[in-house]
Protein backbone atom coordinates (compact mmCIF):
# COMPACT_ATOMS: atom_id res chain seq x y z
CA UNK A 1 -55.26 -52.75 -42.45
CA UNK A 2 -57.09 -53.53 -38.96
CA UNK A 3 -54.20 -56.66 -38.64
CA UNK A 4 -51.40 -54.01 -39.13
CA UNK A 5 -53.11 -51.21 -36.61
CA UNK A 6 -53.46 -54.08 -34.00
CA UNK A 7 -49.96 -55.39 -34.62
CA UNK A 8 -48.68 -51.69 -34.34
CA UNK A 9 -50.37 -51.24 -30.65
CA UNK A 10 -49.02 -54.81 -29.95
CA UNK A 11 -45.36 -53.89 -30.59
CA UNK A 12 -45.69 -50.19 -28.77
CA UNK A 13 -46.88 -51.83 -25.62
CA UNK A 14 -44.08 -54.22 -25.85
CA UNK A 15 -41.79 -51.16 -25.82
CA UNK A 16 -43.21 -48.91 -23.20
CA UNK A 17 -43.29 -51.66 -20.83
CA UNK A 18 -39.47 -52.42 -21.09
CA UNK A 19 -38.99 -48.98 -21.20
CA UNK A 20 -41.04 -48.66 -17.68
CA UNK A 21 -39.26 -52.23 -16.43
CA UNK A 22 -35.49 -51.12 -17.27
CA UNK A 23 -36.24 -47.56 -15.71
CA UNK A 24 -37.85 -49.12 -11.97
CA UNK A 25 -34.32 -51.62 -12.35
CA UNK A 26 -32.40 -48.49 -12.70
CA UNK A 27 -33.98 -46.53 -9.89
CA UNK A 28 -33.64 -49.56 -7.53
CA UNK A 29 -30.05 -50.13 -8.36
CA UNK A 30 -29.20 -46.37 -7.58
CA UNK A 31 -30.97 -46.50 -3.88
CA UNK A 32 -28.97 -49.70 -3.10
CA UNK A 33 -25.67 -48.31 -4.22
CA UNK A 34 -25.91 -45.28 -2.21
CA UNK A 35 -27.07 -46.60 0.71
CA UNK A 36 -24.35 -49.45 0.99
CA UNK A 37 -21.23 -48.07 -0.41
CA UNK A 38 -18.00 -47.81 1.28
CA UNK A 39 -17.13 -44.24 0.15
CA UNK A 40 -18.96 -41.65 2.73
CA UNK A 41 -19.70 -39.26 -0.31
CA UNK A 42 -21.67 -41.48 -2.20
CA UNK A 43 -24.23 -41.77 0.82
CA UNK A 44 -27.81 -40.83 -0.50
CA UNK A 45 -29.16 -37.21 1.04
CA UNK A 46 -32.23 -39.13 2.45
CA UNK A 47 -30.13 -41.41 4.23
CA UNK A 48 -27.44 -39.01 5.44
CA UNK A 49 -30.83 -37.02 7.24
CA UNK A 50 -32.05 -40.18 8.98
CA UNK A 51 -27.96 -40.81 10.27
CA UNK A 52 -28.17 -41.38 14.24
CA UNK A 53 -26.50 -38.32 16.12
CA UNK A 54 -24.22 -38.41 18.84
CA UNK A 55 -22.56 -35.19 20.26
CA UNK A 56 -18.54 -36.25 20.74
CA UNK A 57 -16.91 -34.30 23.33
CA UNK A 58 -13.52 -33.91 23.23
CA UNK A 59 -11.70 -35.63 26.48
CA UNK A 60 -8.40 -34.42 28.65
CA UNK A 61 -5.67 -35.66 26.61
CA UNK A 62 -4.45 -38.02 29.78
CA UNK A 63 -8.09 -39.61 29.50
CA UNK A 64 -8.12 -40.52 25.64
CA UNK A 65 -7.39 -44.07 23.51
CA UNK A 66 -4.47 -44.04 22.13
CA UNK A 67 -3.35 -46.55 18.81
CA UNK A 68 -1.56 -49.56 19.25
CA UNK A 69 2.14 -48.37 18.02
CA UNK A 70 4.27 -51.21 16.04
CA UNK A 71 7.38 -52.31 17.47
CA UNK A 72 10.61 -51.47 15.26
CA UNK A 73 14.03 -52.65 15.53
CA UNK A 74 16.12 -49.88 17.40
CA UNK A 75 17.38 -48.29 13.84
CA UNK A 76 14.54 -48.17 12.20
CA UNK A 77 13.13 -46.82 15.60
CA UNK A 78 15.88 -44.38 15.59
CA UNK A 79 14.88 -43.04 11.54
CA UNK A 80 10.87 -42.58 12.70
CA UNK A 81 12.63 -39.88 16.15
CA UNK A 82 14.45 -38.54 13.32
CA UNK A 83 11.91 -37.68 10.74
CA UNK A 84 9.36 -36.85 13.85
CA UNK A 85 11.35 -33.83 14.34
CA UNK A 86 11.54 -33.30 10.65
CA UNK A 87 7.75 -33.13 10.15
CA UNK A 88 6.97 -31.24 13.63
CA UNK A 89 9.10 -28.47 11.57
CA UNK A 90 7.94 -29.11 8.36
CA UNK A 91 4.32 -28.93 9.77
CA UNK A 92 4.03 -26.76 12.81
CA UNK A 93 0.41 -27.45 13.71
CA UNK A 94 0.92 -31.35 13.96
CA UNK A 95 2.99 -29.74 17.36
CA UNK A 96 -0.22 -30.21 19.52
CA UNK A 97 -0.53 -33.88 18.31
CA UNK A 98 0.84 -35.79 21.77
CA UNK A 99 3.66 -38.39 19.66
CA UNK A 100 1.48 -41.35 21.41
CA UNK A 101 -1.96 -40.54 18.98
CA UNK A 102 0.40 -40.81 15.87
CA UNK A 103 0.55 -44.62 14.64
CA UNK A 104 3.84 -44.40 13.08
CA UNK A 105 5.25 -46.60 9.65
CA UNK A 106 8.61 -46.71 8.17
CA UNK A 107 10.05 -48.98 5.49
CA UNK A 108 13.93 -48.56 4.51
CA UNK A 109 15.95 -49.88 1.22
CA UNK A 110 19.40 -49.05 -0.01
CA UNK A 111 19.45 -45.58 2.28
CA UNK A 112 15.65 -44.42 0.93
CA UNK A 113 13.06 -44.56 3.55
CA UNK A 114 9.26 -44.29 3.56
CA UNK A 115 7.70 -42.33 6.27
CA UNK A 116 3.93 -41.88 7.60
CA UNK A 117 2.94 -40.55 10.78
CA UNK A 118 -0.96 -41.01 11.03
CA UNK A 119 -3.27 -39.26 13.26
CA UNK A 120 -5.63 -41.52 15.22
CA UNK A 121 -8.77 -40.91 17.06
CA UNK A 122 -10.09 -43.71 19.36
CA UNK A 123 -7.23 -45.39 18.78
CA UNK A 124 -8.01 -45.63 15.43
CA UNK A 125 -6.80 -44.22 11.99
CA UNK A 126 -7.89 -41.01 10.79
CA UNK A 127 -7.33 -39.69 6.76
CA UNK A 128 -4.88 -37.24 8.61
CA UNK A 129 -1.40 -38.47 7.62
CA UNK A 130 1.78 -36.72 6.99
CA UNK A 131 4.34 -38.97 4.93
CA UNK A 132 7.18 -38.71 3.15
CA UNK A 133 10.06 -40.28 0.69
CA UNK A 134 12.62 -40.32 -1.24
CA UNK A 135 14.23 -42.49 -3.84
CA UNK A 136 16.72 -42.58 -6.79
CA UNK A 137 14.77 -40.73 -9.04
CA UNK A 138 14.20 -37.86 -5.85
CA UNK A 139 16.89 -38.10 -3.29
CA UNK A 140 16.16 -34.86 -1.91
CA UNK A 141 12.29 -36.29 -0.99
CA UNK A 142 9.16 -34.72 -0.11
CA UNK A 143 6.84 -34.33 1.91
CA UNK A 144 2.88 -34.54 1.40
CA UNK A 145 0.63 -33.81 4.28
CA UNK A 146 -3.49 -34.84 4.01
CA UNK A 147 -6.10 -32.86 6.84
CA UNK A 148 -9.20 -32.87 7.39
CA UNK A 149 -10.83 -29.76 9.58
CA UNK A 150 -13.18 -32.22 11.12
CA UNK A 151 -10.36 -33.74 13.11
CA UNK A 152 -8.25 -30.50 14.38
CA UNK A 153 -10.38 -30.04 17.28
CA UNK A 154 -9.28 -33.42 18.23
CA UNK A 155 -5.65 -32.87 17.83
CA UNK A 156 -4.57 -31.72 21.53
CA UNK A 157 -7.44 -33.96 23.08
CA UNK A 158 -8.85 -37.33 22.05
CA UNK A 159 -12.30 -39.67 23.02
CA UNK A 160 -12.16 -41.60 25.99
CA UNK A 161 -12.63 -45.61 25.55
CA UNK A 162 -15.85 -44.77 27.13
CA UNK A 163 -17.37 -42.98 24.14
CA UNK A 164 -15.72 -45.87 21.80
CA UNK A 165 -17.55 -48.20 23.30
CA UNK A 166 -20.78 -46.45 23.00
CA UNK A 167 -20.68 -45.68 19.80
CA UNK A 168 -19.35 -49.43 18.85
CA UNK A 169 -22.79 -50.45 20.95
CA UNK A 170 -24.82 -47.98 18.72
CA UNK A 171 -23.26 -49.28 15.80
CA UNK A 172 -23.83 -52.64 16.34
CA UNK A 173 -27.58 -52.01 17.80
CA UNK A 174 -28.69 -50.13 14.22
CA UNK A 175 -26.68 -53.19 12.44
CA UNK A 176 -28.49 -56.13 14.55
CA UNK A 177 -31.86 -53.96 13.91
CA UNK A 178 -31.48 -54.41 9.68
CA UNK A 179 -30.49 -57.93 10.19
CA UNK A 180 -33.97 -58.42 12.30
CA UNK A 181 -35.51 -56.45 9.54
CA UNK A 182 -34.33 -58.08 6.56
CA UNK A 183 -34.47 -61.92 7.88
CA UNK A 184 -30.66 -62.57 7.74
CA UNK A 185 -28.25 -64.62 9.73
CA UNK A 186 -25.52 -63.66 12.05
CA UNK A 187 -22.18 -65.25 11.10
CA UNK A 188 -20.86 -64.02 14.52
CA UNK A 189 -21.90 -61.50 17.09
CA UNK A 190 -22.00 -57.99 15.46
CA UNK A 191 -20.46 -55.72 17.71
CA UNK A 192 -17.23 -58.29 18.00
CA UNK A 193 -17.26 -58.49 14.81
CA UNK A 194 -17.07 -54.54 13.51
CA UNK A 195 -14.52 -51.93 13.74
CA UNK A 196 -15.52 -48.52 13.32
CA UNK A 197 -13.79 -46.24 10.70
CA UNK A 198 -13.95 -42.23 11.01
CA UNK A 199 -14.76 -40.35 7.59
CA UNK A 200 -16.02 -36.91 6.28
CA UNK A 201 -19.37 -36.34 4.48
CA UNK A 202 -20.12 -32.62 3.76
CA UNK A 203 -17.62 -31.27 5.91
CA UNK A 204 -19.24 -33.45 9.02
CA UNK A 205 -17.64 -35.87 11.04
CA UNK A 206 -18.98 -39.13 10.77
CA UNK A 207 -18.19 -42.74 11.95
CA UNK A 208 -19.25 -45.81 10.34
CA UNK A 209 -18.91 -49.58 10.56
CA UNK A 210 -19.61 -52.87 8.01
CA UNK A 211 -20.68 -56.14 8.75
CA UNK A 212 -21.36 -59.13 6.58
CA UNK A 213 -24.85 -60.76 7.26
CA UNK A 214 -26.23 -63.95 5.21
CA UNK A 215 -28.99 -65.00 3.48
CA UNK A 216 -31.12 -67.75 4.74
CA UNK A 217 -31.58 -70.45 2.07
CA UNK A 218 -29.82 -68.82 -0.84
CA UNK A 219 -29.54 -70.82 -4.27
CA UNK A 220 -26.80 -73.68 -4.06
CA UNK A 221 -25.15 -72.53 -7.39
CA UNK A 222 -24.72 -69.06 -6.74
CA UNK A 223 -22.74 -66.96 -4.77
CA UNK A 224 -22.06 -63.22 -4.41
CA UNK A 225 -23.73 -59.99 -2.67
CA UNK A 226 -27.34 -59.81 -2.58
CA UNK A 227 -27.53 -63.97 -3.27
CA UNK A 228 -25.85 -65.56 -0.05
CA UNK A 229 -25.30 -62.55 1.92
CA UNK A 230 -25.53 -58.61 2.06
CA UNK A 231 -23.05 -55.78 3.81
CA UNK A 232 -24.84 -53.97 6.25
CA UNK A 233 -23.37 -50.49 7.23
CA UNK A 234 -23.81 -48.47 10.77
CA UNK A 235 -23.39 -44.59 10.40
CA UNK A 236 -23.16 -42.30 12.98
CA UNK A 237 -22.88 -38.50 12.89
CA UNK A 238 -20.88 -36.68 15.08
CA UNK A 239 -21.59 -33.56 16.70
């Protein structure tokens, strides 16, 4: 009887401590994922309060970055002036976009065209983008618009190159601090080396940027995040 009461106790340790090991795996999984996803929303509340501020002040419209526009052949050229005029009716608001923030795409086959006209800030991309297309199944076409209210304040102004590069140096300053932190290794200078992408978290502006940093001695037969190397993410948010 005393065999099978110490037996008992044996095997109910055993449990609660792979109950306690699998929950502390668990917990430490879900504070990695939020802090180093891609998607804004999945950012954890504690590390959305500790985000770096920076008040962005919208600049004359003569003063801010514009995107780099791709060159088109002078009929497709002459399908984007076309559909331009389409959208600023379709979509009277996008009227105090100036035409040189738009970075501009349009494929054509057999008569059917696809269309996006995306609004940048900084000279970069926003998830503002009107588009739209037909086909054989819809000759007629549609159009879809996407907005974000973040970015309407922006519309008739822009950011100066200025402010991008000061928030590309505060960027790269928070990403250079976690690699001094963590002991990793610079593959190339940071801020060359990141781009920084605009996105919305809770209705606030926010700008963020990723960088690949590597682990120093990793094992030789295994490869992957967290083993040889780790993405590091800069956040900024924007008054």
């Amino acid at each position: 009887m005393r065999k099978q009461l110490i037996s008992l106790c044996l095997i109910l340790v055993l449990i609660c401590s792979f109950i306690l090991s699998f929950a502390g795996c668990g917990g430490a999984t879900g504070d990695t994922a939020g802090d180093t996803s891609t998607d804004g929303s999945a950012l954890s509340t504690s590390a959305q309060k500790d985000m770096e501020t920076l008040r962005l002040i919208p600049t004359l419209q003569e003063e801010a970055v514009a995107p780099v526009k791709q060159s088109y052949p002078d009929e497709i050229q002459a399908i984007l002036d076309e559909y331009y005029q389409k959208m600023l009716k379709e979509f009277p608001s996008w009227r105090q976009i100036p035409r040189r923030m738009l970075r501009e795409f349009c494929s054509e086959r057999n008569g059917f065209v696809n269309i996006e006209f995306t609004f940048c800030l900084g000279g970069d991309g926003t998830h503002c983008v009107c588009m739209y297309s037909n086909g054989p199944a819809n000759p007629e076409g549609h159009w879809t618009i996407y907005e974000e209210e973040s970015f309407k304040k922006f519309y008739a102004s822009g950011v100066t190159q200025a402010q991008m590069d000061y928030i590309r140096d505060r960027l790269a300053a928070q990403i250079e601090e976690m690699i001094e932190e963590k002991g990793l290794i610079e593959r190339e200078p940071v801020r060359e080396s990141i781009y920084p992408s605009w996105y919305v978290y809770n209705g606030e502006l926010c700008v963020r940027a990723e960088y690949i940093a590597f682990i120093p001695n990793p094992p030789e037969d295994l490869k992957g995040c967290g083993i040889d190397h780790e993405h590091l993410f800069g956040r900024i948010l924007l008054e």
